[in-house]
N, C-alpha and C. Protein backbone atom coordinates (compact mmCIF):
# COMPACT_ATOMS: atom_id res chain seq x y z
N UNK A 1 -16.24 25.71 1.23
CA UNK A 1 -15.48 24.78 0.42
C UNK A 1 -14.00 24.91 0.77
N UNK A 2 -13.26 23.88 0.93
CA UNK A 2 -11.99 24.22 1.17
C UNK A 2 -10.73 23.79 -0.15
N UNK A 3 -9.56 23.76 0.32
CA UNK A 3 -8.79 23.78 -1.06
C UNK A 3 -8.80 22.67 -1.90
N UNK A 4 -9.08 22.34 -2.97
CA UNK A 4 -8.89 22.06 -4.19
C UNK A 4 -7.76 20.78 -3.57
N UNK A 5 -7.84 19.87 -4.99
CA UNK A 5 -7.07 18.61 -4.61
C UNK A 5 -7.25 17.78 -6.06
N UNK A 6 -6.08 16.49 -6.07
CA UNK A 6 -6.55 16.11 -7.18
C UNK A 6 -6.83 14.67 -6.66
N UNK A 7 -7.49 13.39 -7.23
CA UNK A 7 -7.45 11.91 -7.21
C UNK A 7 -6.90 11.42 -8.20
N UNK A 8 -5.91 10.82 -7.66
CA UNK A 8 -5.27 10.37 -8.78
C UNK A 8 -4.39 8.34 -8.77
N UNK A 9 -3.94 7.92 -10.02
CA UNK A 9 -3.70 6.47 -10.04
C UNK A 9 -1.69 6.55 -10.91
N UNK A 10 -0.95 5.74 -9.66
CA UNK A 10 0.20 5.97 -10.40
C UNK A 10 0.41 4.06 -11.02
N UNK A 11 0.78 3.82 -11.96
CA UNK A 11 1.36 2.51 -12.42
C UNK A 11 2.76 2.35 -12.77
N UNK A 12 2.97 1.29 -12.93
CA UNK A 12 4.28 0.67 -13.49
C UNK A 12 4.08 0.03 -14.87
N UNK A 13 3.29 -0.31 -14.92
CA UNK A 13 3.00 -0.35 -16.71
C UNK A 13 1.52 -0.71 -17.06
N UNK A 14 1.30 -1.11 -18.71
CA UNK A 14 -0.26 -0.98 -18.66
C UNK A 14 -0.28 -2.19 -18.16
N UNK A 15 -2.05 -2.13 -17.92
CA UNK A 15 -2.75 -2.98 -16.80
C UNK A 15 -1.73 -3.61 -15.06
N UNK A 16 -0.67 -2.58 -14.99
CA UNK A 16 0.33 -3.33 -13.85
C UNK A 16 -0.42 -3.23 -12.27
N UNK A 17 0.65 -3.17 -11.94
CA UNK A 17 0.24 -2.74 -10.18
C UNK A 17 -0.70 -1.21 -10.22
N UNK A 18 -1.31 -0.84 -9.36
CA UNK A 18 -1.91 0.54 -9.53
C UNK A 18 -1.90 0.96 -8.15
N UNK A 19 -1.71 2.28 -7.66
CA UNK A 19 -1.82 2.99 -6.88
C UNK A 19 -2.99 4.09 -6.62
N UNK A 20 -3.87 4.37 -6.18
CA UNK A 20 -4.86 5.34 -5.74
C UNK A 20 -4.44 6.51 -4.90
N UNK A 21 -4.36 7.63 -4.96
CA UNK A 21 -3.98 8.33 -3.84
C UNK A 21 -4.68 9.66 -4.32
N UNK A 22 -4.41 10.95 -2.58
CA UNK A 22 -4.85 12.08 -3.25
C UNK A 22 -4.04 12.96 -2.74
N UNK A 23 -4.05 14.30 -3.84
CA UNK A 23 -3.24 15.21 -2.78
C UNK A 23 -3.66 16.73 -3.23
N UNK A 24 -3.17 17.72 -2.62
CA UNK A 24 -3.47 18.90 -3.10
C UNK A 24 -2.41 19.33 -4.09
N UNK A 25 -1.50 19.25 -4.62
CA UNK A 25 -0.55 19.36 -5.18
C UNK A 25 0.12 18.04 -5.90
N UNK A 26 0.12 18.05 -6.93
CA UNK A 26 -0.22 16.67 -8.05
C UNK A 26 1.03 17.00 -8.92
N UNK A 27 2.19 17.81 -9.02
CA UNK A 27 3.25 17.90 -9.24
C UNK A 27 4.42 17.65 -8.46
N UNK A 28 4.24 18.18 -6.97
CA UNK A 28 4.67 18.03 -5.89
C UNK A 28 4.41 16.08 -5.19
N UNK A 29 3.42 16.13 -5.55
CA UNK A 29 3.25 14.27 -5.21
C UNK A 29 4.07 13.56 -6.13
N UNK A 30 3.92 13.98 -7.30
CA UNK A 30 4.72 12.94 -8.16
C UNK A 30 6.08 12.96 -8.43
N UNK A 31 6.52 14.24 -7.92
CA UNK A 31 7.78 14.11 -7.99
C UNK A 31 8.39 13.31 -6.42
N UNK A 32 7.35 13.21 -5.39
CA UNK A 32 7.75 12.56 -4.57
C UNK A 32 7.89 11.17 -4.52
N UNK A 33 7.06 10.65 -5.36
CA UNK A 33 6.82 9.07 -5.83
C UNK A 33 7.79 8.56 -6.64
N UNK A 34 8.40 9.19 -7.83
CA UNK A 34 9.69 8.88 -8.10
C UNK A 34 10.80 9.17 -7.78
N UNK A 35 11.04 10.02 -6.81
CA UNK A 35 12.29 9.88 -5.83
C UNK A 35 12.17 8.94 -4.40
N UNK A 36 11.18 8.27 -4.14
CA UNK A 36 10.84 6.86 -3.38
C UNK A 36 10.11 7.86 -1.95
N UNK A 37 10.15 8.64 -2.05
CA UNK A 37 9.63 9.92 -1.06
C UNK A 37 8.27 9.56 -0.62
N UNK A 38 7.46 8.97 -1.88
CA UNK A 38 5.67 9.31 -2.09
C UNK A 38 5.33 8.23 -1.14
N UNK A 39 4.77 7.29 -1.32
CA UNK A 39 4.62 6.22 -0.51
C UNK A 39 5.43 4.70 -0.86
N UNK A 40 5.38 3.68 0.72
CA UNK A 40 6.62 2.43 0.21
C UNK A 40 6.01 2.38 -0.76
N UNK A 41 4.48 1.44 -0.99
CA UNK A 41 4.04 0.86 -1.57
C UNK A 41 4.73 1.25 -2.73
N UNK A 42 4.78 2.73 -3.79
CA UNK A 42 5.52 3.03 -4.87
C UNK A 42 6.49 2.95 -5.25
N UNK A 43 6.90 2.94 -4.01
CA UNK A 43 8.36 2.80 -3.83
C UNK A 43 8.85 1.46 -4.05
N UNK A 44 8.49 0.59 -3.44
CA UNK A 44 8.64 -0.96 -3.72
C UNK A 44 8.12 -1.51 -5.16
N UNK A 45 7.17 -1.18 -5.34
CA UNK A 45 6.37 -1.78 -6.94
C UNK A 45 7.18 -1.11 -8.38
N UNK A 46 7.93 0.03 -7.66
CA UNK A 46 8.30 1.15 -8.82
C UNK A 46 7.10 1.86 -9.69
N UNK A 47 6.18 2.63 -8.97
CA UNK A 47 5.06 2.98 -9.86
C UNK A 47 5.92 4.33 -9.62
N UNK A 48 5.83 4.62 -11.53
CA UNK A 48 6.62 5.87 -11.40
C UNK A 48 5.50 6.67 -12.70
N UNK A 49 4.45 6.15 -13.03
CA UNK A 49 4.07 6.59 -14.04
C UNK A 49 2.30 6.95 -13.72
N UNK A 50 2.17 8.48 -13.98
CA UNK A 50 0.71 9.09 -13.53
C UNK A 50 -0.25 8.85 -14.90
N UNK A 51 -0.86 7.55 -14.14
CA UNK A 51 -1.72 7.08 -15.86
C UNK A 51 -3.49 7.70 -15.36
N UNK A 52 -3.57 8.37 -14.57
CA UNK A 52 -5.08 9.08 -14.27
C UNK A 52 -5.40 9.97 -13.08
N UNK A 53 -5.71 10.86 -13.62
CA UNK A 53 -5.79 12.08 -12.42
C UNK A 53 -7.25 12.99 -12.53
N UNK A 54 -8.09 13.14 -11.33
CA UNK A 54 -9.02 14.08 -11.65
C UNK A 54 -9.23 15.12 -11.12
N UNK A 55 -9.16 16.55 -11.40
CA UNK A 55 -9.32 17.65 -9.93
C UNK A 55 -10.25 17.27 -9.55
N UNK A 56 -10.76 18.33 -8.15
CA UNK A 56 -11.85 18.35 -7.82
C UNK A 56 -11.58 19.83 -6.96
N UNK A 57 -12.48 20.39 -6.39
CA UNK A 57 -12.74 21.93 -6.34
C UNK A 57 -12.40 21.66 -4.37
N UNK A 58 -12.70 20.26 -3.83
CA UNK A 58 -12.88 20.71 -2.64
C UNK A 58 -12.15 19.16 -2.12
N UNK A 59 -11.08 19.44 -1.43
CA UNK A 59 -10.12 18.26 -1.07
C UNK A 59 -10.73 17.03 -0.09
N UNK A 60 -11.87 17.80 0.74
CA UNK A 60 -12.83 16.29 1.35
C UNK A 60 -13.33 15.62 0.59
N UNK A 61 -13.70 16.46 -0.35
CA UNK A 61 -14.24 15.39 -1.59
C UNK A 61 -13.46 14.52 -2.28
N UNK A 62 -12.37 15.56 -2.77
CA UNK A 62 -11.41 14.32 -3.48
C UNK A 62 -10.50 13.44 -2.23
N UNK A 63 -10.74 13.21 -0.87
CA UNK A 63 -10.67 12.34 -0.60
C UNK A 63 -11.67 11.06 -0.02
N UNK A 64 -13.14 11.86 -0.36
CA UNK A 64 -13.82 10.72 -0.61
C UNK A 64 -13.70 10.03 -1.60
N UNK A 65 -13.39 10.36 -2.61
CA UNK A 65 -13.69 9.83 -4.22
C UNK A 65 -12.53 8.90 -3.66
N UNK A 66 -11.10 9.42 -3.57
CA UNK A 66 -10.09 8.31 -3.66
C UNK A 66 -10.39 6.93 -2.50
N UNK A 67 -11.25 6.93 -1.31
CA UNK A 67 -11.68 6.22 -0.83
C UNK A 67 -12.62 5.29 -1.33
N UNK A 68 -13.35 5.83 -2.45
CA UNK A 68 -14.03 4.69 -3.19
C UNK A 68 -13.79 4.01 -4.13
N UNK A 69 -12.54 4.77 -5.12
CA UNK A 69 -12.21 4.26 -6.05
C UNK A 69 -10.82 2.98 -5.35
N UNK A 70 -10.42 3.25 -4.45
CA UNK A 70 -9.85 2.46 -3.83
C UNK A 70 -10.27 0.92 -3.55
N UNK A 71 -11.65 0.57 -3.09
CA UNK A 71 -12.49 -0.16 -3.15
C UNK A 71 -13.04 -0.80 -4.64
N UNK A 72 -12.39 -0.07 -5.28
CA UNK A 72 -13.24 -0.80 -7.07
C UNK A 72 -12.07 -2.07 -7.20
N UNK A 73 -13.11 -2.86 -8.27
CA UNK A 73 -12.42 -3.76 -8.54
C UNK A 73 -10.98 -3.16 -9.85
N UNK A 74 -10.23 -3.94 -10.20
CA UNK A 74 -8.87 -4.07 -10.93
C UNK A 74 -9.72 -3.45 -12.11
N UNK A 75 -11.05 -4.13 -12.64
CA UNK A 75 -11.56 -4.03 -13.86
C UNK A 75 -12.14 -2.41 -14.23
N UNK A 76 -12.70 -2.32 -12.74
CA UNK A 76 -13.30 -0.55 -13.19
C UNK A 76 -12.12 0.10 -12.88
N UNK A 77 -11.24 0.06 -12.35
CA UNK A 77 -10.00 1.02 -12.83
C UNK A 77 -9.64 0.96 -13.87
N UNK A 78 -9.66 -0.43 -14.73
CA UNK A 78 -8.99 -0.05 -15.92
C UNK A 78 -9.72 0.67 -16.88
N UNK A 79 -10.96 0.10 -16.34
CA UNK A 79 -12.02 0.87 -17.23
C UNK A 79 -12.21 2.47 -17.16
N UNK A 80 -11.58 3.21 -16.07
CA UNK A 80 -11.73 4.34 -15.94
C UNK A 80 -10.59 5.19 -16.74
N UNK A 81 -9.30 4.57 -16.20
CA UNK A 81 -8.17 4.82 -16.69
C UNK A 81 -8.41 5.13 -18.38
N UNK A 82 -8.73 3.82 -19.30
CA UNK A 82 -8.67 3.66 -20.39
C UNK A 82 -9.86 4.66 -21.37
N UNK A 83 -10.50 5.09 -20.12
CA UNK A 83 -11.69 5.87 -20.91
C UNK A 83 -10.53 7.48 -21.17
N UNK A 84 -9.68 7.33 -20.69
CA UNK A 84 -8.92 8.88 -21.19
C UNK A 84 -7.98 8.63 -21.41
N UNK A 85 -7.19 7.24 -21.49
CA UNK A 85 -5.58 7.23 -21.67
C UNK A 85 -5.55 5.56 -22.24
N UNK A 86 -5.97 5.02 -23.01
CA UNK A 86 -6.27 3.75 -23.70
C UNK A 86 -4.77 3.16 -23.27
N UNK A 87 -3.68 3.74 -24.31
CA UNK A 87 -2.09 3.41 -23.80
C UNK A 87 -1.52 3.53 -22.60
N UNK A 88 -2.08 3.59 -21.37
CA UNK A 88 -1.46 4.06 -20.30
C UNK A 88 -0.55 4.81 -20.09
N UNK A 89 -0.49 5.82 -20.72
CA UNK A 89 0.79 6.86 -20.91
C UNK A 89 0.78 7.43 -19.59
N UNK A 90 2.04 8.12 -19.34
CA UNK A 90 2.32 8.55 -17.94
C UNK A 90 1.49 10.38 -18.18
N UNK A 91 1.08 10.44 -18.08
CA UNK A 91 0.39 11.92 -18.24
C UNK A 91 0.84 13.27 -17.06
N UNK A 92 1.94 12.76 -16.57
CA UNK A 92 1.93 14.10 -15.79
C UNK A 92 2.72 15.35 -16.03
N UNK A 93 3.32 15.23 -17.16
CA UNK A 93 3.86 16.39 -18.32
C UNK A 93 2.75 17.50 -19.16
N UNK A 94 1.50 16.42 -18.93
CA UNK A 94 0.34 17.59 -19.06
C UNK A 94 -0.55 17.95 -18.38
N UNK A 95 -0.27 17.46 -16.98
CA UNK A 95 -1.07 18.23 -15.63
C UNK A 95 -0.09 18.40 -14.54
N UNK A 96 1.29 18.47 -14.21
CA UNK A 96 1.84 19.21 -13.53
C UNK A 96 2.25 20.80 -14.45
């Protein structure tokens, strides 16, 4: 198994633009995304806000997962999102 990683979705507000991405370090990413560092795409849309994140134990994996959830429609993201964060709150004050 190799290192650990998280999948995670950054927005600009509820139901807004959404971002998919993964990384091994999910404090370190997000502080890169709001200093325009993380990717354009965030950079341009202004997604500065971590509305869903999931570990996972083994980083090929969590970059399969982000490869599929990438592929979902607008609707099962929100649906995923909302199953743990209804308000779209930026949540990364309680997982960095």
């Amino acid at each position: 198994m190799g290192q650990g990683g998280w999948v995670y979705i950054m927005a600009d507000r509820y139901r807004g633009t959404m971002y998919v991405g993964v990384t091994a370090d999910i404090a370190a990413r997000i502080y890169q995304h709001r200093s325009g560092a993380g990717s354009d795409f965030c950079a341009r849309y202004g997604l500065r806000r971590l509305v869903w994140a999931e570990r996972g134990e083994d980083i090929r994996a969590c970059i399969e997962q982000e490869k599929r959830v990438k592929r979902w429609r607008r609707e099962w993201k929100f649906d995923l999102i909302e199953r743990v964060n209804p308000e779209w709150r930026d949540l990364s004050e309680t997982l960095a």
